[in-house]
Protein backbone atom coordinates (compact mmCIF):
# COMPACT_ATOMS: atom_id res chain seq x y z
CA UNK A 1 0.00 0.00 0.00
CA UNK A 2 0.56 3.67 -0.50
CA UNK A 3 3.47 4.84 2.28
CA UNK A 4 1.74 7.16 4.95
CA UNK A 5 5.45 7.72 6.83
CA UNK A 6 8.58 7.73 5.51
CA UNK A 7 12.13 8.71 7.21
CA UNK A 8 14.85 8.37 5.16
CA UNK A 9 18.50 8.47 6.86
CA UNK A 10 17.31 10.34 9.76
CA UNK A 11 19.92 11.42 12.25
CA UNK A 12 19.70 13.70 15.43
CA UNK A 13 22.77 14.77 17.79
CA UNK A 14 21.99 16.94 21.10
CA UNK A 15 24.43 19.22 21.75
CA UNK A 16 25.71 19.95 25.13
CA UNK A 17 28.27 21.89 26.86
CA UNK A 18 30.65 18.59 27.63
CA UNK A 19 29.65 16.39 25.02
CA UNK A 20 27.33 16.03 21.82
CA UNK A 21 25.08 12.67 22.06
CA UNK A 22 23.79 11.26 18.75
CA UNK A 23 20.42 10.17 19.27
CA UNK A 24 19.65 8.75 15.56
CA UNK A 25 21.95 7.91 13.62
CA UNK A 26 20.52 7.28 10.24
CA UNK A 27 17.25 6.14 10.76
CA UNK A 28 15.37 4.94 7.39
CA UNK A 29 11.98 3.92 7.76
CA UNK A 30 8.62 3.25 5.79
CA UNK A 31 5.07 2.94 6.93
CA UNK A 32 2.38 1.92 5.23
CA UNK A 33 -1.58 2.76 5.08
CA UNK A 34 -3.81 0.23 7.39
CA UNK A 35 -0.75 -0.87 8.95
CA UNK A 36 0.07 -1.11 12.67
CA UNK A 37 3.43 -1.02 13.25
CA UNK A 38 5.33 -1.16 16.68
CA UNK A 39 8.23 0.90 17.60
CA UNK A 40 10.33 -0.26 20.15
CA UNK A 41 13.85 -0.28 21.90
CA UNK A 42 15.09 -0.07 25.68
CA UNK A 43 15.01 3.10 27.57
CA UNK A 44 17.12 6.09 25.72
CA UNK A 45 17.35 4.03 22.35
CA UNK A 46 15.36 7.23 20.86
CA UNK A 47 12.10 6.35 20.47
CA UNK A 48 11.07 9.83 22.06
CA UNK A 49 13.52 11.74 19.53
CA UNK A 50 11.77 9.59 16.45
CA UNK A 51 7.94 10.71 17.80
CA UNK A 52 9.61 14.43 18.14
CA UNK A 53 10.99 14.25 14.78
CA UNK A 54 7.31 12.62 13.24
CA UNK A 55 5.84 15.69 14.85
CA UNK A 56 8.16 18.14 13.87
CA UNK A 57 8.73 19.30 17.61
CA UNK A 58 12.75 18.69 16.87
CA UNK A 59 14.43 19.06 13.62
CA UNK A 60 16.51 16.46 12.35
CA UNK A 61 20.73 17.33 11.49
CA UNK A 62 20.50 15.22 8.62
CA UNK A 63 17.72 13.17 6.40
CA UNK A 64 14.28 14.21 5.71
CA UNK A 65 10.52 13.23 7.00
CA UNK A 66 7.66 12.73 5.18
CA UNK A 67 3.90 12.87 5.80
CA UNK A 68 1.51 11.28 3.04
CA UNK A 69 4.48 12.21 0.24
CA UNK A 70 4.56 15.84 2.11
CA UNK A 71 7.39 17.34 4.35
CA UNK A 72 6.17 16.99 7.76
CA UNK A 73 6.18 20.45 8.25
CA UNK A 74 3.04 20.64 5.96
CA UNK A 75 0.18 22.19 7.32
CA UNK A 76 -2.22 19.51 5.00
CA UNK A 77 -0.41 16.61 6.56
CA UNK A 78 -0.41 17.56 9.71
CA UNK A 79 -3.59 18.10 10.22
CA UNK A 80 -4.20 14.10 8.94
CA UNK A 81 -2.63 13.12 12.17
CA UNK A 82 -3.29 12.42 15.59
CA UNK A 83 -1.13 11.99 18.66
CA UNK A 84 -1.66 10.72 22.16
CA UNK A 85 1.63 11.64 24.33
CA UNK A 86 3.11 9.16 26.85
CA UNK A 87 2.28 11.97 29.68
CA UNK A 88 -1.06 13.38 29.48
CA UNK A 89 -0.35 16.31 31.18
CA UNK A 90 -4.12 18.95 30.14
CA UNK A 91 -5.27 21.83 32.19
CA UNK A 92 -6.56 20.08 35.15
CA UNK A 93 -9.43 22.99 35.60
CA UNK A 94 -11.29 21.35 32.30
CA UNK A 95 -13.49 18.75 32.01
CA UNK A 96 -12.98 16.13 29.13
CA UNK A 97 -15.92 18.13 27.29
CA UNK A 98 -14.19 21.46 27.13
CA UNK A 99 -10.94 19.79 26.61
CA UNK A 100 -12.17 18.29 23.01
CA UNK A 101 -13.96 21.19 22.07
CA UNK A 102 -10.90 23.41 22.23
CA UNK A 103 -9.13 20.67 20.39
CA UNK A 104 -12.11 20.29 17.99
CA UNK A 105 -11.70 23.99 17.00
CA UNK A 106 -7.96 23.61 16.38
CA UNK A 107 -9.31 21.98 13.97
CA UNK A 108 -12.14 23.75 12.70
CA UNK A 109 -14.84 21.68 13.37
CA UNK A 110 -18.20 23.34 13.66
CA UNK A 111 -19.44 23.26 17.38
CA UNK A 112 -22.62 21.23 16.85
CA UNK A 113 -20.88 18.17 15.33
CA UNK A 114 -17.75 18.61 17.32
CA UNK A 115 -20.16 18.35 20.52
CA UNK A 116 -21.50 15.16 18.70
CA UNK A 117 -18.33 13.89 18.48
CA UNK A 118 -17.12 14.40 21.20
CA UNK A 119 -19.67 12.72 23.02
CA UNK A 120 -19.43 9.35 20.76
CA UNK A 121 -15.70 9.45 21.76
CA UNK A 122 -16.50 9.84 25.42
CA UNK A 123 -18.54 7.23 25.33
CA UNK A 124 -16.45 4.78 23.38
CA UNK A 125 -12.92 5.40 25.22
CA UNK A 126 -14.84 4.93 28.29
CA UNK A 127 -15.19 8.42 29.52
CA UNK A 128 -19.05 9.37 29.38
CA UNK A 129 -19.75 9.30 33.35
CA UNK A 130 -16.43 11.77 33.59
CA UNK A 131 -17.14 13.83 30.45
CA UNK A 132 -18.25 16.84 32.66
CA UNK A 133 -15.98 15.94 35.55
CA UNK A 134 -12.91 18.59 36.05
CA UNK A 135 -9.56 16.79 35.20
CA UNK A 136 -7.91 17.78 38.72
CA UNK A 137 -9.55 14.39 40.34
CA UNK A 138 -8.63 11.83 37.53
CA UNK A 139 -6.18 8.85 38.00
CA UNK A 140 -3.40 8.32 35.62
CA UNK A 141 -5.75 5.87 33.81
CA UNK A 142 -8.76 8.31 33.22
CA UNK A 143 -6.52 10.79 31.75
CA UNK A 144 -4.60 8.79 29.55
CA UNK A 145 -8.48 7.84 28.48
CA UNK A 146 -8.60 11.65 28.03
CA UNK A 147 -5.70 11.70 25.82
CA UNK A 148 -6.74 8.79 23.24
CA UNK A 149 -9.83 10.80 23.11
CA UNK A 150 -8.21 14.20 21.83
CA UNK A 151 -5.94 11.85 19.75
CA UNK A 152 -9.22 10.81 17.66
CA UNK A 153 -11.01 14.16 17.68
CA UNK A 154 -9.45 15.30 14.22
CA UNK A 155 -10.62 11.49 12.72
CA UNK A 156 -7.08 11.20 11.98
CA UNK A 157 -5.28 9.53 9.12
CA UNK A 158 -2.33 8.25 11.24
CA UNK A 159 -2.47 8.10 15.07
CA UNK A 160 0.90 8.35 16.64
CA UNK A 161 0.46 6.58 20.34
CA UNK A 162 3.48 6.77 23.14
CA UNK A 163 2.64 4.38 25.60
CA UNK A 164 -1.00 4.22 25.31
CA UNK A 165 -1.84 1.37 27.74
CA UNK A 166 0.38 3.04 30.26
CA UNK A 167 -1.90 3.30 33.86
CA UNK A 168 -4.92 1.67 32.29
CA UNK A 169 -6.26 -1.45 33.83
CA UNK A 170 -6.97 -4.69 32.00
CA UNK A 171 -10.34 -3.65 30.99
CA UNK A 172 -8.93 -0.35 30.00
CA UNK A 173 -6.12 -2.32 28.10
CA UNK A 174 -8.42 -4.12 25.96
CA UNK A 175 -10.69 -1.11 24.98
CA UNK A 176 -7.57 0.35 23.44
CA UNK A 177 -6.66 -2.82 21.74
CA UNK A 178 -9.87 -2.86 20.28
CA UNK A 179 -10.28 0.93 19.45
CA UNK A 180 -6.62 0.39 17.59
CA UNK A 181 -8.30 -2.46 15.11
CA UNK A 182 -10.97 -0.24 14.55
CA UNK A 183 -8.95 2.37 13.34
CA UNK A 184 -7.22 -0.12 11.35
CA UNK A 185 -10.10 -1.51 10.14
CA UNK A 186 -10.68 1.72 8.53
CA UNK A 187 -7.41 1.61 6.41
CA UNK A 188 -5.96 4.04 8.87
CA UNK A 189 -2.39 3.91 10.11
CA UNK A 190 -1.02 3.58 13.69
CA UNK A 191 2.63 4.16 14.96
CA UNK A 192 2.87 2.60 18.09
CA UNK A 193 5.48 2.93 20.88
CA UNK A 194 5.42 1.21 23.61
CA UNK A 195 6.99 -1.11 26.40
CA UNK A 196 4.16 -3.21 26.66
CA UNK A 197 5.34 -6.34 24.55
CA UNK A 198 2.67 -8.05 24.95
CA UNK A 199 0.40 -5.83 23.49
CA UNK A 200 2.25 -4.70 20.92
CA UNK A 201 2.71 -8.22 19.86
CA UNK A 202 -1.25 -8.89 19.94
CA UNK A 203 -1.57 -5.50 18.01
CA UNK A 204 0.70 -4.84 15.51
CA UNK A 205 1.24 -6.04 12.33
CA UNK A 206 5.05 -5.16 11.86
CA UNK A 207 7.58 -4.31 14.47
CA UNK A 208 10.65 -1.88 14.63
CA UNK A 209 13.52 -2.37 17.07
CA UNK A 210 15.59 0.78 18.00
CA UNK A 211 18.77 0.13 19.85
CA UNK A 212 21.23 3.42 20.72
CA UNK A 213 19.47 5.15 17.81
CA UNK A 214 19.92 2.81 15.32
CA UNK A 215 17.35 0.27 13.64
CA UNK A 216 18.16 -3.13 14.04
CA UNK A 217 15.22 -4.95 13.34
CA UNK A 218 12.24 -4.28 11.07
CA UNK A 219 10.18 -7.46 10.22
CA UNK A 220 6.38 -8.46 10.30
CA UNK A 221 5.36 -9.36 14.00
CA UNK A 222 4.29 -13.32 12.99
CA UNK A 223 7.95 -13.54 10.75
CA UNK A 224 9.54 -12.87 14.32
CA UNK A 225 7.30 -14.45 16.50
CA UNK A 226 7.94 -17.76 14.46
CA UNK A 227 11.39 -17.19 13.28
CA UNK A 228 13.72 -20.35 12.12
CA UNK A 229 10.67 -22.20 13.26
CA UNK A 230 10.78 -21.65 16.91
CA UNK A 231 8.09 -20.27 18.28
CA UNK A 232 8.69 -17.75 20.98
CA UNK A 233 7.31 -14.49 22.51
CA UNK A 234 8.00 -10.43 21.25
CA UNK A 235 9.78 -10.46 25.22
CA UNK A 236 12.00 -13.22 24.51
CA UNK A 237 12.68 -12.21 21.04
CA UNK A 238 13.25 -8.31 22.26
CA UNK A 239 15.33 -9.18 25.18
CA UNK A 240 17.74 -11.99 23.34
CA UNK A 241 18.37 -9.20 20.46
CA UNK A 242 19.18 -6.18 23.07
CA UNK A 243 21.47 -8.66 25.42
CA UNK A 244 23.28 -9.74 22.51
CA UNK A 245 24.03 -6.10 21.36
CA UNK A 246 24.93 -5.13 25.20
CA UNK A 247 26.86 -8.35 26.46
């Protein structure tokens, strides 16, 4: 299928006063339409940097980015996207309602079918008892609900999710799972980072493995899962690869 993502021989260095740290280091990737693809690699490997990058919140030293065949930076494309952070850190003196609708206008929307959809979206990420219930008294787990919601608001094209099961609880877990096919379903994209193995490796179609900014691993979830004939889990497979590149 048509690519939705592409990063071609991305590379990012931070630059400090004692040293410079390179963060990617040529990172080429390809994602297609109605694919879920998992992004993964241990703490600092630069999963973070890549979202950044995606979302044109950093700029890259080297390589380019592009969004549905457009530079990033494109207004059009960016606007096709939707993104749910790993900390979903809103103004705790909203409720979910007013929270959308602000979002909903960032986007255009009218106010009678943004209220419309936001209440479907309530509703389906499991917020409609909360939806008029200021954000100051929610757990972690209602607000990352919170954030998936504002994710979907703009009906996106490709839904960029950092750790989106992060605080939820099983129930939770498996609403998100579901909501994910959905999207699919729709011949949507989904970026997905996350240090849940196992639900990336019920989710996701293809997996990426970041280690100390470089890809080391890009391959269709089943292809590893069943590799040389073994069959093994994503957290055996992950762990095995990382130990063997940090003996």
């Amino acid at each position: 299928m048509k690519s939705v993502l592409l990063l071609d021989n991305v590379g990012v260095v931070y630059r400090g006063a004692a040293h410079n740290k390179e963060a990617l280091r040529g990172l080429s990737l390809e994602i297609s339409g109605g694919e879920i693809f998992g992004f993964l690699g241990p703490n600092g490997a630069g999963k973070t940097t890549t979202i950044k990058a995606i979302l044109n919140l950093l700029f890259p030293d080297q390589g380019r980015i592009l969004l549905f065949g457009e530079p990033n930076d494109s207004v059009r494309a960016r606007r096709r996207l939707g993104y749910m952070p790993e900390l979903a850190n809103y103004y705790w003196y909203l409720t979910p309602r007013e929270l959308l609708l602000m979002y909903a206008g960032f986007f255009g929307m009218p106010k009678k079918s943004a209220l419309k959809k936001i209440e479907a979206l309530c509703e389906r990420v499991g917020l409609a008892a909360e939806a008029d219930v200021l954000m100051k008294f929610f757990s972690k787990g209602m607000m990352q609900k919170v954030s998936l919601a504002q994710a979907l608001i703009n009906d996106p094209d490709i839904l960029v999710l950092d750790e989106p099961t992060s605080g939820l609880d099983p129930i939770a877990r498996i609403n998100v799972r579901d909501i994910i096919n959905e999207v699919k379903s729709q011949g949507k994209t989904v970026f997905f980072s996350s240090h849940e193995l196992s639900e990336v490796e019920l989710v996701c179609d293809r997996v990426g493995i970041l280690h100390e900014g470089r890809l080391i691993k890009s391959e269709t979830t089943a292809a590893i899962l069943h590799e040389k004939g073994q069959q093994r889990s994503l957290e055996t497979y992950f762990t095995d690869l990382i130990m063997k590149k940090n003996p």
